[in-house]
C-alpha atoms as a PDB file:
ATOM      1  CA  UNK A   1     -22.114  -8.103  14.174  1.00  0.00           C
ATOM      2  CA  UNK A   2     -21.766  -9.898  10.657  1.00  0.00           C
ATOM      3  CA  UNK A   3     -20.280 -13.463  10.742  1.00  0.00           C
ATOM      4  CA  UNK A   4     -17.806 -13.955   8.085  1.00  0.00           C
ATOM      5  CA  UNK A   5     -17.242 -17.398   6.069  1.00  0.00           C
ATOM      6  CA  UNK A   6     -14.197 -19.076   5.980  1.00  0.00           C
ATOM      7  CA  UNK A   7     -14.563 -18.854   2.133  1.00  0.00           C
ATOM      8  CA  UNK A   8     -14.956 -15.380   2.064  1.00  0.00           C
ATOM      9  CA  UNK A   9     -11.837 -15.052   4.625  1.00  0.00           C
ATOM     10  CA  UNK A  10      -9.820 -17.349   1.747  1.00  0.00           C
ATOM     11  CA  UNK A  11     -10.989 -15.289  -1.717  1.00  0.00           C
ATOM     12  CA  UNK A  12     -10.237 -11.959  -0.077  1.00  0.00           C
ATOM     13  CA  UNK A  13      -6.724 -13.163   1.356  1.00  0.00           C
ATOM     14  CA  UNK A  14      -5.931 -14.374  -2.144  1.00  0.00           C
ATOM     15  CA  UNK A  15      -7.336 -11.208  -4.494  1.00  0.00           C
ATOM     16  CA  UNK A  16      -5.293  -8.953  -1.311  1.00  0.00           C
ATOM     17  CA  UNK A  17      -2.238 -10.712  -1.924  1.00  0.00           C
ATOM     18  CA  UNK A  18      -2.001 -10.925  -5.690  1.00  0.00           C
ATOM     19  CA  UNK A  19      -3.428  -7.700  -6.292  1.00  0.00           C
ATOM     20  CA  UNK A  20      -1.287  -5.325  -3.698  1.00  0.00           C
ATOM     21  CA  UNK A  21       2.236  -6.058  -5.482  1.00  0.00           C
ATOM     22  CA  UNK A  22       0.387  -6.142  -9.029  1.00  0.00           C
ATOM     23  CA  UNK A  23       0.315  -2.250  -9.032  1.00  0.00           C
ATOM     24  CA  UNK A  24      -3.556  -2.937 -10.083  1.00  0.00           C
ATOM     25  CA  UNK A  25      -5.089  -0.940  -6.671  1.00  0.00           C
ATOM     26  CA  UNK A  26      -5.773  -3.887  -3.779  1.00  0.00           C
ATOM     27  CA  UNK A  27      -8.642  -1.722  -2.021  1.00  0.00           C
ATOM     28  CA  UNK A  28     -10.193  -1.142  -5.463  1.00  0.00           C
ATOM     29  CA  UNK A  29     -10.440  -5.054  -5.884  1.00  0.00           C
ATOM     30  CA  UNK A  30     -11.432  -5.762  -2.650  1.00  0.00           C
ATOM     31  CA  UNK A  31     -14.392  -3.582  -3.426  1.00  0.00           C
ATOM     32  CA  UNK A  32     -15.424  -5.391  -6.656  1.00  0.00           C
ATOM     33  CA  UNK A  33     -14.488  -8.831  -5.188  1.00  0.00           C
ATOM     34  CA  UNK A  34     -17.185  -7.738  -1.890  1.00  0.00           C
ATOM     35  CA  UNK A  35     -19.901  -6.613  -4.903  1.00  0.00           C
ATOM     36  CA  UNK A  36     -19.463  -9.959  -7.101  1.00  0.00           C
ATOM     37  CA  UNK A  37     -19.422 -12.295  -3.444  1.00  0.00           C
ATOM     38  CA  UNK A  38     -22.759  -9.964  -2.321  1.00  0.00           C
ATOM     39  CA  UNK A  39     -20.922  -9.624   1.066  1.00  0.00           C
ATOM     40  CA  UNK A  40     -21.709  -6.554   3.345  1.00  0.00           C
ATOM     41  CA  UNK A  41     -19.539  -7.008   6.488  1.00  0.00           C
ATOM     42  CA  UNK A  42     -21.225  -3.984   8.204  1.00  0.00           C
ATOM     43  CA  UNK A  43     -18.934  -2.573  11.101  1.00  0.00           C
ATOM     44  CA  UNK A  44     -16.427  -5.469  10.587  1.00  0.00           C
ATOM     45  CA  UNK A  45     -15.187  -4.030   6.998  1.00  0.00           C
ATOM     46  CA  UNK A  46     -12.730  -1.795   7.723  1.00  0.00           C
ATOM     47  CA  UNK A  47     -10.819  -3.763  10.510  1.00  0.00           C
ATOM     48  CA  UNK A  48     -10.946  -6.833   7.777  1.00  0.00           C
ATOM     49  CA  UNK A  49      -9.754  -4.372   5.070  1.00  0.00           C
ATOM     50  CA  UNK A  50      -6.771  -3.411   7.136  1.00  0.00           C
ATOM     51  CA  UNK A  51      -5.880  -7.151   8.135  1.00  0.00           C
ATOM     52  CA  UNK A  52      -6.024  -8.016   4.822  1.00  0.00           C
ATOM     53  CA  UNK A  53      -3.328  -5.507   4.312  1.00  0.00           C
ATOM     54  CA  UNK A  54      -1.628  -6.386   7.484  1.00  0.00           C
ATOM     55  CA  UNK A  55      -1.189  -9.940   5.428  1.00  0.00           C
ATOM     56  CA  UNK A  56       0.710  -7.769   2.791  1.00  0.00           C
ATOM     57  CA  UNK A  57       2.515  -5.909   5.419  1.00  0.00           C
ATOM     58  CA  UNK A  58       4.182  -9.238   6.578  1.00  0.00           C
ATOM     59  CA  UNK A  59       5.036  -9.964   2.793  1.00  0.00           C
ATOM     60  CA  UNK A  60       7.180  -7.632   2.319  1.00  0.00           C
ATOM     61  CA  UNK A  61       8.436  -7.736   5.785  1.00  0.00           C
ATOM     62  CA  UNK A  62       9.913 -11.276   4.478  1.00  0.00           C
ATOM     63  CA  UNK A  63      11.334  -9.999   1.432  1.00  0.00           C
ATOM     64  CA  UNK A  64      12.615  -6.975   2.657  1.00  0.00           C
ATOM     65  CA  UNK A  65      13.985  -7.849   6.163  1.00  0.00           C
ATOM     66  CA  UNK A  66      17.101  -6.752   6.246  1.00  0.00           C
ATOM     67  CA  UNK A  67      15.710  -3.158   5.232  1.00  0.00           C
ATOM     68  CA  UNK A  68      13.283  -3.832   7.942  1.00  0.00           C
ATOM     69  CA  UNK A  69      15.403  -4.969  10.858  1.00  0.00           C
ATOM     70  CA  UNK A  70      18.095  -2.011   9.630  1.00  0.00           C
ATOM     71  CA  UNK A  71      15.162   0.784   9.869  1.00  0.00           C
ATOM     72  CA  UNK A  72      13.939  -0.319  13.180  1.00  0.00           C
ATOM     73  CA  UNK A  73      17.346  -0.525  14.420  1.00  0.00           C
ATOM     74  CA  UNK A  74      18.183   3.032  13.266  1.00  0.00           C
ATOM     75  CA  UNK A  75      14.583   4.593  14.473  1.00  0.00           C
ATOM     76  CA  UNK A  76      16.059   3.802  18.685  1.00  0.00           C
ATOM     77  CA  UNK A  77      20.232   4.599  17.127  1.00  0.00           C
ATOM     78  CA  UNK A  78      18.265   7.488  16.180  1.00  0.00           C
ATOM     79  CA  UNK A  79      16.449   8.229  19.399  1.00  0.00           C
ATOM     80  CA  UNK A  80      19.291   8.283  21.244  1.00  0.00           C
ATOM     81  CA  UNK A  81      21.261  10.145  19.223  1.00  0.00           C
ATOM     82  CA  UNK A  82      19.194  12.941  19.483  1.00  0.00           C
ATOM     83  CA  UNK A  83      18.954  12.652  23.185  1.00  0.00           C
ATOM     84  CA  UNK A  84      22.911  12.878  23.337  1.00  0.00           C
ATOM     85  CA  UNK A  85      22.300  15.817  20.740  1.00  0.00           C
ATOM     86  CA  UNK A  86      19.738  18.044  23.213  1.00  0.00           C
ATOM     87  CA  UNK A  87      21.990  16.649  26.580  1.00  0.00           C
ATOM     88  CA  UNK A  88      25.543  17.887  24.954  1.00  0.00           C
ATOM     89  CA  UNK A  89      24.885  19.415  21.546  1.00  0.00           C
ATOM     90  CA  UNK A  90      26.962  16.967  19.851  1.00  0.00           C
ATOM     91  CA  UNK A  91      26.399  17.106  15.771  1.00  0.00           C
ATOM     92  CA  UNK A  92      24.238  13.826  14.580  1.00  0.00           C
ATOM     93  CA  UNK A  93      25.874  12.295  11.978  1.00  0.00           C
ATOM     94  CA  UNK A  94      24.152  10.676   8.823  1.00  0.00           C
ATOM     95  CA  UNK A  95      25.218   7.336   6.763  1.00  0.00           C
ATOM     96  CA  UNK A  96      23.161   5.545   4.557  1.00  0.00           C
ATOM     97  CA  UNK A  97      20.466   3.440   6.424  1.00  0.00           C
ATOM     98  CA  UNK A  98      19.756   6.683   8.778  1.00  0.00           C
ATOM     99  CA  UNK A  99      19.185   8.379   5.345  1.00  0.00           C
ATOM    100  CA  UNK A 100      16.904   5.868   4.700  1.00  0.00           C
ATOM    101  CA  UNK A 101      14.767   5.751   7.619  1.00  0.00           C
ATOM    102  CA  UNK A 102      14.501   9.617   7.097  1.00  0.00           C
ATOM    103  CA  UNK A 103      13.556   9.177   3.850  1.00  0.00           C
ATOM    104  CA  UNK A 104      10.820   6.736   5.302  1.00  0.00           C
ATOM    105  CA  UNK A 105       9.599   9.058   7.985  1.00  0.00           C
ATOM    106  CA  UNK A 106       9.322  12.070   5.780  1.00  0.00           C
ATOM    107  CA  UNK A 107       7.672  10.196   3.121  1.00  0.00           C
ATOM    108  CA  UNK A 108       4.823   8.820   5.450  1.00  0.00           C
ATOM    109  CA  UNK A 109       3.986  12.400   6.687  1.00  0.00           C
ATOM    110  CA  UNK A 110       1.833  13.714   3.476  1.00  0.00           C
ATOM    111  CA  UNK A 111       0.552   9.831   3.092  1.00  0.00           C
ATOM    112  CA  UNK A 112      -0.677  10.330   6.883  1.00  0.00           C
ATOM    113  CA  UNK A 113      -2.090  13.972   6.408  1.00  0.00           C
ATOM    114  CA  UNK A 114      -3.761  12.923   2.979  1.00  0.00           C
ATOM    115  CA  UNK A 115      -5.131   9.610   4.229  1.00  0.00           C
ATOM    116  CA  UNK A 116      -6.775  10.790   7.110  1.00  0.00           C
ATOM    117  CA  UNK A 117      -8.480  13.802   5.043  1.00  0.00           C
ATOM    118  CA  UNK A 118      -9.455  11.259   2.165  1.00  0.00           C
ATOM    119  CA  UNK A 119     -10.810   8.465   4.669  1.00  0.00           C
ATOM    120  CA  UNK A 120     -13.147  11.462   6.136  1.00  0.00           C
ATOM    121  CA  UNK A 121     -14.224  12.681   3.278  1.00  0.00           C
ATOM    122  CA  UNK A 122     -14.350  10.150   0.275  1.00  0.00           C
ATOM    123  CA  UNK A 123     -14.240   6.695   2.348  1.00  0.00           C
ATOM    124  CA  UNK A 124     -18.345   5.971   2.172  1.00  0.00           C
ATOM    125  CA  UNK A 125     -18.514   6.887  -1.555  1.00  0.00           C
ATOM    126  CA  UNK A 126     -15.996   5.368  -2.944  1.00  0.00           C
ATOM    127  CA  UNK A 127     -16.080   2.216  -0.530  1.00  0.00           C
ATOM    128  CA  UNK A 128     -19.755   1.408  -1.507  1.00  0.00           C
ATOM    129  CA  UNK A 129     -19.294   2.656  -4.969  1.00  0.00           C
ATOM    130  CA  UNK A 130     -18.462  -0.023  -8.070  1.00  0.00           C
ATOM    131  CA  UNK A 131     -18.973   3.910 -11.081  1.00  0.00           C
ATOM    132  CA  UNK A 132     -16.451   5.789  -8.266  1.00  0.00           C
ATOM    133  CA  UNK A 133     -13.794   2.486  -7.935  1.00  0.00           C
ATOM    134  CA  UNK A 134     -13.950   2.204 -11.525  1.00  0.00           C
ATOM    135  CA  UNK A 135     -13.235   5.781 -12.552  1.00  0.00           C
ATOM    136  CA  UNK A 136      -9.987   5.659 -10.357  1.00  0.00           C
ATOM    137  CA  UNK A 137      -9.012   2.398 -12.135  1.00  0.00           C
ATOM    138  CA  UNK A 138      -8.805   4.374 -15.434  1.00  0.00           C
ATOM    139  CA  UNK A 139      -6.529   6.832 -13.574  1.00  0.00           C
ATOM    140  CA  UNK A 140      -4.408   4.246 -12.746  1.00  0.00           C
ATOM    141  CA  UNK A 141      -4.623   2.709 -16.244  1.00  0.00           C
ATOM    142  CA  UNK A 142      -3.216   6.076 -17.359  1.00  0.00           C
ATOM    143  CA  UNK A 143      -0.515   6.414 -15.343  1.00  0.00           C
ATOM    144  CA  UNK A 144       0.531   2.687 -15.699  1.00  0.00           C
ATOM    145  CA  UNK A 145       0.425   3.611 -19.625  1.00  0.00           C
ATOM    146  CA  UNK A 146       2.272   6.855 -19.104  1.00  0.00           C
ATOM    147  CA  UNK A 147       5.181   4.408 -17.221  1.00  0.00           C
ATOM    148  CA  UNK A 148       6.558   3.347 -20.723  1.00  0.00           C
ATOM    149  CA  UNK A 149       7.441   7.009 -21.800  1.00  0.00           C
ATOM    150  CA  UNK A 150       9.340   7.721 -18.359  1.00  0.00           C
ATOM    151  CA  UNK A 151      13.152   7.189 -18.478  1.00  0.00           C
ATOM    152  CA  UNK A 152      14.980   5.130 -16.315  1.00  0.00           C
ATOM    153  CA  UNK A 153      16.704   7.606 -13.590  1.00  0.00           C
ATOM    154  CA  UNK A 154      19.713   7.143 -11.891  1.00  0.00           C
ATOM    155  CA  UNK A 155      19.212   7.983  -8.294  1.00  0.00           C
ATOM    156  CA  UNK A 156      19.717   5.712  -5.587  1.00  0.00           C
ATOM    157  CA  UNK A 157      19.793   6.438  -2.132  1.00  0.00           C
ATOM    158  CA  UNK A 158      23.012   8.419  -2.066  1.00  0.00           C
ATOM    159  CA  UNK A 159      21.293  10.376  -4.357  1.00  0.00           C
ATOM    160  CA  UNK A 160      17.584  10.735  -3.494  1.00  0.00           C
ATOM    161  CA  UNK A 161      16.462  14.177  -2.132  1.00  0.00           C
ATOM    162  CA  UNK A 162      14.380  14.630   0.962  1.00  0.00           C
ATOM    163  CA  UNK A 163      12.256  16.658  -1.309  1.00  0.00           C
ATOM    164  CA  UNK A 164      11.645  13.461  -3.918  1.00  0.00           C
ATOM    165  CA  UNK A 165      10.523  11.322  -0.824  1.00  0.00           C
ATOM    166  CA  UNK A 166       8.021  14.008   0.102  1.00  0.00           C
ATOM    167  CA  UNK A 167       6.397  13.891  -3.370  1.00  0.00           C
ATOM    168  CA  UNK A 168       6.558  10.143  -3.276  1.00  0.00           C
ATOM    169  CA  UNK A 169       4.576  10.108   0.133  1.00  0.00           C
ATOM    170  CA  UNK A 170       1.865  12.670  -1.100  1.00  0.00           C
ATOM    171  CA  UNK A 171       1.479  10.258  -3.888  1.00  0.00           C
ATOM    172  CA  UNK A 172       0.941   7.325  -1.614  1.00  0.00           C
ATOM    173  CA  UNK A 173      -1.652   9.410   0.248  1.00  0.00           C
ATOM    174  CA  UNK A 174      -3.355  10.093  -2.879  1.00  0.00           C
ATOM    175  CA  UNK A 175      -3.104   6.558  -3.182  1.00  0.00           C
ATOM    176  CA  UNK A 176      -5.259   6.104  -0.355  1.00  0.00           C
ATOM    177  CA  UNK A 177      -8.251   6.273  -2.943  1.00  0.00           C
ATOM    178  CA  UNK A 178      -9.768   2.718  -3.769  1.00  0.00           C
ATOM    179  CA  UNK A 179      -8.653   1.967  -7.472  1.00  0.00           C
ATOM    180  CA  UNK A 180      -5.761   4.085  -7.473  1.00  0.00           C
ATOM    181  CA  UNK A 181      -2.975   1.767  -7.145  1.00  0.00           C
ATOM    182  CA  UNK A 182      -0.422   2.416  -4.517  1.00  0.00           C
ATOM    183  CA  UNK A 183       2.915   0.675  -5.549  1.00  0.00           C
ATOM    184  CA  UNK A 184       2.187   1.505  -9.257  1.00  0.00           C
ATOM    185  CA  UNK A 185       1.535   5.382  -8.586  1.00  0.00           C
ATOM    186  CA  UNK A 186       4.666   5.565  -6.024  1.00  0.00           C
ATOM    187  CA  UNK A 187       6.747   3.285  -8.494  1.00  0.00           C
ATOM    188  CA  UNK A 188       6.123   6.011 -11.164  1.00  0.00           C
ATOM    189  CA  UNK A 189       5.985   9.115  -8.974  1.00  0.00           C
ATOM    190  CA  UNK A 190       9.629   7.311  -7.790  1.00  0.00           C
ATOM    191  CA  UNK A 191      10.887   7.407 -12.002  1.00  0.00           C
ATOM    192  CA  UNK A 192       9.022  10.667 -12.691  1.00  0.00           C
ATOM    193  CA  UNK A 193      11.716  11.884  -9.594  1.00  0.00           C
ATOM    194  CA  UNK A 194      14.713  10.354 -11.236  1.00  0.00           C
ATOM    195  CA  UNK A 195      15.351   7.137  -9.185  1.00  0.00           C
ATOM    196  CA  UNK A 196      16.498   4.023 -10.632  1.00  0.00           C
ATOM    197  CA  UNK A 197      13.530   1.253 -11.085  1.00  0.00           C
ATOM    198  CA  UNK A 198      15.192  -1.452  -8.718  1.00  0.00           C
ATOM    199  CA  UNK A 199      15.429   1.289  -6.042  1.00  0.00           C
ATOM    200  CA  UNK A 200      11.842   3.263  -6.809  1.00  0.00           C
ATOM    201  CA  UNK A 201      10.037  -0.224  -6.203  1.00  0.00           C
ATOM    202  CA  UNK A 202      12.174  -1.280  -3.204  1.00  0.00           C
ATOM    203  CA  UNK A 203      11.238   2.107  -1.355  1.00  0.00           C
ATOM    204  CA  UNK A 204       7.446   2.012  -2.550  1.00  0.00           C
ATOM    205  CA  UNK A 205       7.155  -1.245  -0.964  1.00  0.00           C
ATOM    206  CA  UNK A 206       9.083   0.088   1.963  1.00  0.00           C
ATOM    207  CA  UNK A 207       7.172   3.666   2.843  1.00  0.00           C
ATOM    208  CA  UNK A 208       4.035   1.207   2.629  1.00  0.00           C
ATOM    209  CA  UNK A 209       5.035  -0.232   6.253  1.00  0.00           C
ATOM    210  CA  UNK A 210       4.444   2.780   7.929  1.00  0.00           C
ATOM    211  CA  UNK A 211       1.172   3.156   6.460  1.00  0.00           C
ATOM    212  CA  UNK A 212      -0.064   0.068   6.807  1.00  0.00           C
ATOM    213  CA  UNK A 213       0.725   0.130  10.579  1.00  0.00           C
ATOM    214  CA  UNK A 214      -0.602   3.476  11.066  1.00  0.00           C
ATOM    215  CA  UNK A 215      -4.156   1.974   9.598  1.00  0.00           C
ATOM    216  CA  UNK A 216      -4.169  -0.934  11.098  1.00  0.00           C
ATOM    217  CA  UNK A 217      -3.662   0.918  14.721  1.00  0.00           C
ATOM    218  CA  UNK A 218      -6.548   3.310  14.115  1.00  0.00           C
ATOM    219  CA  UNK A 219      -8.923   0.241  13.135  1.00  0.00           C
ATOM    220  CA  UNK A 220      -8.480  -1.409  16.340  1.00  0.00           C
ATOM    221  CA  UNK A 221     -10.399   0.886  18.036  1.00  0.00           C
ATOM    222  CA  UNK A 222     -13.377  -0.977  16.270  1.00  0.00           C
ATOM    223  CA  UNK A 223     -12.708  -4.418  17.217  1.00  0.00           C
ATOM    224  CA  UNK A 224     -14.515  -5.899  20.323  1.00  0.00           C
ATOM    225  CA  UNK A 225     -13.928  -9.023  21.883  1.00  0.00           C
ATOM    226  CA  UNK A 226     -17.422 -10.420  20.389  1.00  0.00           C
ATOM    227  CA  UNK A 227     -16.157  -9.896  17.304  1.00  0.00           C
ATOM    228  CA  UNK A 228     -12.984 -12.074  17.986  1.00  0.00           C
ATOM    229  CA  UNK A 229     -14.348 -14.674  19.584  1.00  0.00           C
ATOM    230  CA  UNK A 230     -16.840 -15.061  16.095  1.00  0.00           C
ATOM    231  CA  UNK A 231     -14.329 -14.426  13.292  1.00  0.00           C
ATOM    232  CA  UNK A 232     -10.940 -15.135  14.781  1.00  0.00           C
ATOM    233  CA  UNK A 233     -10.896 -18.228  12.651  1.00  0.00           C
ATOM    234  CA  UNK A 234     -11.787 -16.521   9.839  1.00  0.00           C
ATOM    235  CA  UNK A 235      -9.538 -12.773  10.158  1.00  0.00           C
ATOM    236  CA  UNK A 236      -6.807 -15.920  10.864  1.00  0.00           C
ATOM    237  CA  UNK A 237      -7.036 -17.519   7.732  1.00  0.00           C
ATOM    238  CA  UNK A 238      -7.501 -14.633   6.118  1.00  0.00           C
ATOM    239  CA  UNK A 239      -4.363 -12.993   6.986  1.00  0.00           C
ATOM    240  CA  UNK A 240      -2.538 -16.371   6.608  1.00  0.00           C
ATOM    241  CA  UNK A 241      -3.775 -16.236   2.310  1.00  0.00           C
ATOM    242  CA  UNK A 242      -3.059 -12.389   2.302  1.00  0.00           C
ATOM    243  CA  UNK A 243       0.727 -12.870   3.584  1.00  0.00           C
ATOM    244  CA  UNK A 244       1.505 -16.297   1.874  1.00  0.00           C
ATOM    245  CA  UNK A 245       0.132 -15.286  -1.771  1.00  0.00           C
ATOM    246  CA  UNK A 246       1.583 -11.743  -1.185  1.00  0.00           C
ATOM    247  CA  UNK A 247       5.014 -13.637  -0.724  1.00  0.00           C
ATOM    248  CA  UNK A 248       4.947 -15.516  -3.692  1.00  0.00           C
ATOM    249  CA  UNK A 249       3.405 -12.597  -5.613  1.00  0.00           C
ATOM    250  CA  UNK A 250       6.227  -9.594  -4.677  1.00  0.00           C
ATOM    251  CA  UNK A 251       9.361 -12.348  -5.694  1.00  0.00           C
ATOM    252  CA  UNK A 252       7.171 -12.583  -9.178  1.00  0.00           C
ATOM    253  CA  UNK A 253       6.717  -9.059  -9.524  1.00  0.00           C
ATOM    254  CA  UNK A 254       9.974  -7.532  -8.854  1.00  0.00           C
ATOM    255  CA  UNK A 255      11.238  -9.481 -11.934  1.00  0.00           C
ATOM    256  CA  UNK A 256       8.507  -8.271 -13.567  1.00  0.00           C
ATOM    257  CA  UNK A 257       8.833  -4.590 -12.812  1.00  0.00           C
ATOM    258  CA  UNK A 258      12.969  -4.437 -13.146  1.00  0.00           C
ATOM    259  CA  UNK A 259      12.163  -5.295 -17.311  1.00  0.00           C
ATOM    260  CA  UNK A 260       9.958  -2.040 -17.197  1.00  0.00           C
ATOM    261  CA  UNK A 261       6.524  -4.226 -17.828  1.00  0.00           C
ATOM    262  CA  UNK A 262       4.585  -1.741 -16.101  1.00  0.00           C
ATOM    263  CA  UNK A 263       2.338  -0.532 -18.452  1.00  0.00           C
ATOM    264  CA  UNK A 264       0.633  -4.277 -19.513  1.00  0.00           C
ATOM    265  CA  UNK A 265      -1.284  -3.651 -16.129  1.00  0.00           C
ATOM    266  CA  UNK A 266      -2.526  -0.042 -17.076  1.00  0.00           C
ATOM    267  CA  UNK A 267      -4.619  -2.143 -20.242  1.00  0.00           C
ATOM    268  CA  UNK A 268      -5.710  -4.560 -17.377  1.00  0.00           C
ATOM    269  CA  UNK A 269      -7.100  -1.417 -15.303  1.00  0.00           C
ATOM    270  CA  UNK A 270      -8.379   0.091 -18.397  1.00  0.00           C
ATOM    271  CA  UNK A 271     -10.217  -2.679 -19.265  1.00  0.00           C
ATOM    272  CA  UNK A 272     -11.723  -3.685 -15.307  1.00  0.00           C
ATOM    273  CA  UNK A 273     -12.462   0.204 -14.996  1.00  0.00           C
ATOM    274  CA  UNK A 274     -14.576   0.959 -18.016  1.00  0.00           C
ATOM    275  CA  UNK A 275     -16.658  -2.607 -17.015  1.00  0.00           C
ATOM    276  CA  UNK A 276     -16.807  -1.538 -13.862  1.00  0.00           C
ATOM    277  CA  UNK A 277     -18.117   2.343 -15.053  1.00  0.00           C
ATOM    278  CA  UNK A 278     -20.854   0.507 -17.666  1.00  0.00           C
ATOM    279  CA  UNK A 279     -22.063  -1.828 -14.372  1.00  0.00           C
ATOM    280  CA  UNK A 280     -22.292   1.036 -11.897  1.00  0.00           C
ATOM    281  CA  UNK A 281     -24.449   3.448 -14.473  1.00  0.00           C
ATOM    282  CA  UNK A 282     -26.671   0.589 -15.064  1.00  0.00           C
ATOM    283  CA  UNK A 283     -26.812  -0.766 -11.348  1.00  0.00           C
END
């Protein structure tokens, strides 16, 4: 069981928090900020990975709350409603925020399916890997770059089909990938489908939730109390930086994003992958 600093808690809080809205891949930088600090957390990685994100997850619970509050509302509305529909066959009727938690739901199935296989398969190479983590940055530099040539759409959620949230969430499981950026791939799979920008980056953020809470569920079946009662302090302060600089970070970047400044980050990417390439051939 690896003891981790409260130093180490504060730099990963802070590169989770500024890099998860800057659609510059998170888990990628997590990886490169772990080779630079020389930190090997052994079996307490991935539970601190996914509390780092939890931080996140909180974020944009604060920004987005309403959507939040209106989504878990409609999930037991919905719940019931389909009870009422099995007991007396009564037609369910649809209005906009049961559209959008159906939009949600459908959305996180792929990113579920897709995560799971990718976690299995790809997790130990590209988790320990600074060549594989900097390869999938230049992916995401490419499809940042590719942002500036994709119209603005016009959907919104009248006008989304269940079809464009499906794409969206196979994107986000793609996503899963370290150095593929998750808002900035959904963001553009969201344009590439014909939604407005204001409404592409308010669902990315919001089919993240699901995903996020789905991860974070599966990683507690690592945690032991030993490992509490040594890095409580530290997963603490951790999450504290991961949620506070996330805050700040999402109100800066959906300004940002709404001018269609996407693409400055895909240089950014280009530039951290092909350093991170040269360092892993000659590692």
């Amino acid at each position: 069981m690896e003891k981790i600093s409260i130093l180490h808690a504060i730099i990963m809080g802070i590169v989770q928090g500024l890099t998860e809205f800057l659609p510059i891949s998170s888990s990628g930088h997590l990886v490169l900020a772990k080779f630079l600090l020389r930190a090997d957390l052994g079996a307490n990685s991935a539970f601190f990975e996914v509390l780092l994100h939890v931080g996140t997850f909180i974020a944009v619970c604060c920004v987005y709350w309403k959507d939040v509050w209106s989504l878990i509302k409609e999930f037991f509305i919905l719940i019931k409603d389909l009870f009422h529909y099995c007991k007396e066959k009564k037609a369910i009727e649809m209005y906009p925020e049961r559209k959008m938690l159906l939009l949600v739901l459908i959305a996180s199935v792929p990113t579920a399916i897709l995560g799971l296989i990718i976690e299995k398969t790809l997790a130990d190479v590209f988790m320990g890997s600074v060549l594989a983590v900097g390869l999938a940055l230049l992916i995401t530099a490419a499809i940042l770059i590719f942002s500036a040539r994709v119209p603005e759409g016009r959907k919104q959620l009248k006008g989304i089909k269940y079809s464009d949230a499906l794409f969206i969430g196979f994107v986000q499981g793609i996503a899963v990938t370290p150095g593929i950026s998750r808002s900035g791939s959904t963001i553009v799979a969201g344009l590439c489908s014909g939604l407005k920008r204001e409404f592409a980056i308010r669902f990315s953020f919001l089919i993240s939730l699901p995903a996020i809470a789905g991860a974070m569920l599966l990683s507690l079946k690592d945690l032991s109390g030993q490992d509490i009662a040594l890095n409580g302090l530290a997963y603490f302060i951790a999450l504290i930086f991961s949620a506070g600089v996330g805050y700040v970070c999402i109100r800066w970047m959906l300004r940002l994003l709404k001018k269609n400044k996407l693409y400055y980050f895909g240089y950014y990417c280009a530039v951290i992958g092909i350093v991170a390439v040269i360092t892993g051939l000659f590692m």
